[in-house]
N, C-alpha and C. Protein backbone atom coordinates (compact mmCIF):
# COMPACT_ATOMS: atom_id res chain seq x y z
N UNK A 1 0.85 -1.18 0.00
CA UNK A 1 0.00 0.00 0.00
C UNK A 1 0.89 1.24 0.00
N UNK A 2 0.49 2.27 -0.90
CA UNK A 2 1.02 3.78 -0.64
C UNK A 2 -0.03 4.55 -0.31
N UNK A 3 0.79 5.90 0.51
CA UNK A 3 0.08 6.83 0.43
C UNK A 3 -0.32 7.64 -0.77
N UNK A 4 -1.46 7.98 -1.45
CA UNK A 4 -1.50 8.53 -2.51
C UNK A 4 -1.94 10.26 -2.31
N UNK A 5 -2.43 9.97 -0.95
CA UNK A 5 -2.20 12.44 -0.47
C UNK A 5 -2.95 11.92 0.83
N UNK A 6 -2.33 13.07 1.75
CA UNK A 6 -2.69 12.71 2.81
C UNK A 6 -3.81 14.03 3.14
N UNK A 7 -4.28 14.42 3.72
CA UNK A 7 -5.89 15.34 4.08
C UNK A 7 -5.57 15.91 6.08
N UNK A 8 -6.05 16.65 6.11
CA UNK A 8 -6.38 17.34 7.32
C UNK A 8 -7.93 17.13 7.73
N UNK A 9 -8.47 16.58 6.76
CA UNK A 9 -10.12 16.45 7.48
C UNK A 9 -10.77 14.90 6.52
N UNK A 10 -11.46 14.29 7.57
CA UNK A 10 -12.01 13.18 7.13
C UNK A 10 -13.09 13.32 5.76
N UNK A 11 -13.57 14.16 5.92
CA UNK A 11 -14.67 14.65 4.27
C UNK A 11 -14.11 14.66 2.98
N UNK A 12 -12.82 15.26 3.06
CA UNK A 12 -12.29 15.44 2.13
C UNK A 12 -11.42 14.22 1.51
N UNK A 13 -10.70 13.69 2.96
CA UNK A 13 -10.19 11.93 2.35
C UNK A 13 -11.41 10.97 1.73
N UNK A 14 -12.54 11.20 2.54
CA UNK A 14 -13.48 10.52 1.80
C UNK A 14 -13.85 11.21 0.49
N UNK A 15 -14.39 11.56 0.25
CA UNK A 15 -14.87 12.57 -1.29
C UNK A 15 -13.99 12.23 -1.99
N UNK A 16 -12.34 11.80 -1.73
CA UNK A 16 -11.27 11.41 -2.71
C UNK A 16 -10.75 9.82 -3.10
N UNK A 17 -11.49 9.42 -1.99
CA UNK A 17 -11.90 8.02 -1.92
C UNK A 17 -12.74 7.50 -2.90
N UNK A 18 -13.65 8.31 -2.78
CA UNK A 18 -15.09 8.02 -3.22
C UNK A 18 -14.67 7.81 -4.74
N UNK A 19 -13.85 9.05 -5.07
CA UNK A 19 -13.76 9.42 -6.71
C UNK A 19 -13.12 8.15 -7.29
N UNK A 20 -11.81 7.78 -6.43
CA UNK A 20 -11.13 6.76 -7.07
C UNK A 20 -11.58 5.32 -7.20
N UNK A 21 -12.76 4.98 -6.00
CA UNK A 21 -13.30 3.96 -5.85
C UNK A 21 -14.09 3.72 -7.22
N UNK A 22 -14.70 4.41 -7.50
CA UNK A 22 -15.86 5.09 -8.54
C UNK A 22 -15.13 4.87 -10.16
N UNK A 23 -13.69 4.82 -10.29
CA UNK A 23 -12.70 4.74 -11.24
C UNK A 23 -11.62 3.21 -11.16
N UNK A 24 -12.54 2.31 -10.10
CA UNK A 24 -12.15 1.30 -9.95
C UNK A 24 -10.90 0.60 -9.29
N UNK A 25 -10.57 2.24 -8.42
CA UNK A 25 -9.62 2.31 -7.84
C UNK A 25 -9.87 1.69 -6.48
N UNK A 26 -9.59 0.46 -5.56
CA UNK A 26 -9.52 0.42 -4.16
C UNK A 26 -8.37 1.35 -3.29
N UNK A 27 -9.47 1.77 -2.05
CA UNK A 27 -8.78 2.61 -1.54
C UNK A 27 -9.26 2.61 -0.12
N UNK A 28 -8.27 3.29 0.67
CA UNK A 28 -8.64 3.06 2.35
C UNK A 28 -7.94 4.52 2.79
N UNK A 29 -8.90 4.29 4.00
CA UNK A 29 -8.39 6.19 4.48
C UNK A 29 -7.76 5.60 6.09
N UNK A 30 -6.52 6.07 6.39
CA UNK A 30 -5.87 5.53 7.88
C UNK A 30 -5.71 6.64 8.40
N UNK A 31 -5.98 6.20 9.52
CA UNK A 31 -5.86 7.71 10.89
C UNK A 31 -7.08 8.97 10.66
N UNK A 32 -8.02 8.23 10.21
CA UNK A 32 -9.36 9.24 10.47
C UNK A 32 -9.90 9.30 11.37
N UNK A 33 -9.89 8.35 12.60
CA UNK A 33 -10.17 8.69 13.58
C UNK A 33 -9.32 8.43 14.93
N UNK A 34 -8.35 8.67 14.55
CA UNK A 34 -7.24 9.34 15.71
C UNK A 34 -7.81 10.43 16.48
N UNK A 35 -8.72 11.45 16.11
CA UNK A 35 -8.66 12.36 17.06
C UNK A 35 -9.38 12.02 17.77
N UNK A 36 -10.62 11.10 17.56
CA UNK A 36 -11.45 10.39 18.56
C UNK A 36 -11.00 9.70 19.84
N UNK A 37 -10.02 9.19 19.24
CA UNK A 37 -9.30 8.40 20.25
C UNK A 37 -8.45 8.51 21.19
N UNK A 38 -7.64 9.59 20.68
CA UNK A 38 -7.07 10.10 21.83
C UNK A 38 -7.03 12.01 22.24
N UNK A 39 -8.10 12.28 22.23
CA UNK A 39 -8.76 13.53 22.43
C UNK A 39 -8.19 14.25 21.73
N UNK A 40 -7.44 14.71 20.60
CA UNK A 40 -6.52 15.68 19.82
C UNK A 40 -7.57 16.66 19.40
N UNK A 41 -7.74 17.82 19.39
CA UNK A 41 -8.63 18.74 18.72
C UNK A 41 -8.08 19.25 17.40
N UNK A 42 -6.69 19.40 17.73
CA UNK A 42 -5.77 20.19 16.85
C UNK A 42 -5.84 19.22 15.50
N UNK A 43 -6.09 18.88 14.58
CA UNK A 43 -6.08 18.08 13.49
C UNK A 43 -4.98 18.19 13.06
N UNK A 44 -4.17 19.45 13.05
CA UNK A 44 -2.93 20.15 12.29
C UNK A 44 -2.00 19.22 12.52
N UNK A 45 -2.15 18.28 13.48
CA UNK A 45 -1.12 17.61 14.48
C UNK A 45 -1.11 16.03 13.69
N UNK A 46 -2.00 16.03 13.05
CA UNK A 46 -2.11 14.66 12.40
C UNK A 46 -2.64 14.71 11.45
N UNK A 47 -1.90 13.60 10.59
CA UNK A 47 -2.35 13.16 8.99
C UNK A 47 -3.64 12.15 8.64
N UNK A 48 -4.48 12.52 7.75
CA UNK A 48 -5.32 11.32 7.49
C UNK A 48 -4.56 10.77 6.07
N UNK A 49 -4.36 9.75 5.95
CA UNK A 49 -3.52 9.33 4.53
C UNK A 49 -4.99 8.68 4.10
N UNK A 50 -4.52 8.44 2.44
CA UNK A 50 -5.41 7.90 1.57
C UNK A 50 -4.34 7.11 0.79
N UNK A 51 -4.44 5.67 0.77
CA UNK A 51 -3.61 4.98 0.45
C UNK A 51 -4.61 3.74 -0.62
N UNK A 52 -3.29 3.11 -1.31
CA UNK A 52 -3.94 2.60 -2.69
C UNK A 52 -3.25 1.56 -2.96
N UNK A 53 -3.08 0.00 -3.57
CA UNK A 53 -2.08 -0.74 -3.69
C UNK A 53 -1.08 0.25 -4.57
N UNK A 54 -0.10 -0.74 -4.28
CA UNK A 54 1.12 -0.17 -5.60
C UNK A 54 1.15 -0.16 -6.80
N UNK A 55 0.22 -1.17 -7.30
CA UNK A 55 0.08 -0.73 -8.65
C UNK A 55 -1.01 -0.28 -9.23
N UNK A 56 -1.79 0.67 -8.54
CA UNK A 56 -2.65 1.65 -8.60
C UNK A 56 -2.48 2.95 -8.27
N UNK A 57 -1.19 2.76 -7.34
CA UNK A 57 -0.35 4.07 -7.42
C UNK A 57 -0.80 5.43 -8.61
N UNK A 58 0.38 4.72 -9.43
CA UNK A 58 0.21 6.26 -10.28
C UNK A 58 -1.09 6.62 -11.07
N UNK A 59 -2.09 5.62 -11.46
CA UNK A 59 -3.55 6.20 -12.16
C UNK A 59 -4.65 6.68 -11.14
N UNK A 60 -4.33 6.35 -9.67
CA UNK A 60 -4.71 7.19 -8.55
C UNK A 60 -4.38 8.66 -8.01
N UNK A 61 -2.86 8.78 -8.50
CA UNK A 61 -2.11 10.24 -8.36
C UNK A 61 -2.54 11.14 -9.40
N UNK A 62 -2.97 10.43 -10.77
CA UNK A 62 -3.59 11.19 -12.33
C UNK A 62 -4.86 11.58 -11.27
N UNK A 63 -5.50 10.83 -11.31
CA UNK A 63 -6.78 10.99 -11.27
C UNK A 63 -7.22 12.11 -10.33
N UNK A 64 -6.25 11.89 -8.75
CA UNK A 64 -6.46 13.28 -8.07
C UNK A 64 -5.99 14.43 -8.39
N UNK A 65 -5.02 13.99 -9.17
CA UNK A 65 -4.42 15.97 -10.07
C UNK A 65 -5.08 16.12 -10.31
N UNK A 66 -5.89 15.51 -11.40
CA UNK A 66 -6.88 15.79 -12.67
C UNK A 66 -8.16 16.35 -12.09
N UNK A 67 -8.61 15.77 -10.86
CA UNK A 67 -9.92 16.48 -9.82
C UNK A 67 -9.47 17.29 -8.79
N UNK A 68 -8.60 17.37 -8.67
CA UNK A 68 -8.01 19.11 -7.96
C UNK A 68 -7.90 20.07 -8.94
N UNK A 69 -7.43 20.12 -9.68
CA UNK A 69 -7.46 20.88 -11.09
C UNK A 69 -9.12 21.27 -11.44
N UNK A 70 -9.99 20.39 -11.88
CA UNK A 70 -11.29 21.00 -11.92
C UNK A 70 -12.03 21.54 -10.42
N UNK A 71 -11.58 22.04 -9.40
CA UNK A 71 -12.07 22.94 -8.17
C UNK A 71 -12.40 23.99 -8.51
């Protein structure tokens, strides 16, 4: 598994999830709920990664350029 971008808020790892899933991409979001768990408010303090096998890697990295780009 890689990280393919990591997020500051769980909505947004999901919504990027969603896209790649949707493009036949499997995908998993880690450390989304860390702050639950150990009371952190500060999010700044921690990463949510969005990670993808390895060889889905790079048509997962296209695909989120390509939908950051249309924002």
């Amino acid at each position: 598994m890689k990280t393919v971008k990591k997020f500051t808020d769980s909505f947004s790892a999901n919504v990027a999830k969603g896209m790649l899933e949707s493009n036949g991409i499997k995908a998993a979001i880690l450390g989304e709920h860390i702050p639950l768990v150990t009371g952190v408010l500060n999010t700044d303090l921690l990463s949510i990664e969005l990670v993808v096998n390895d060889e889905d890697y790079s048509e997962a990295s296209r695909l989120l350029a390509a939908d950051s780009r249309a924002e």
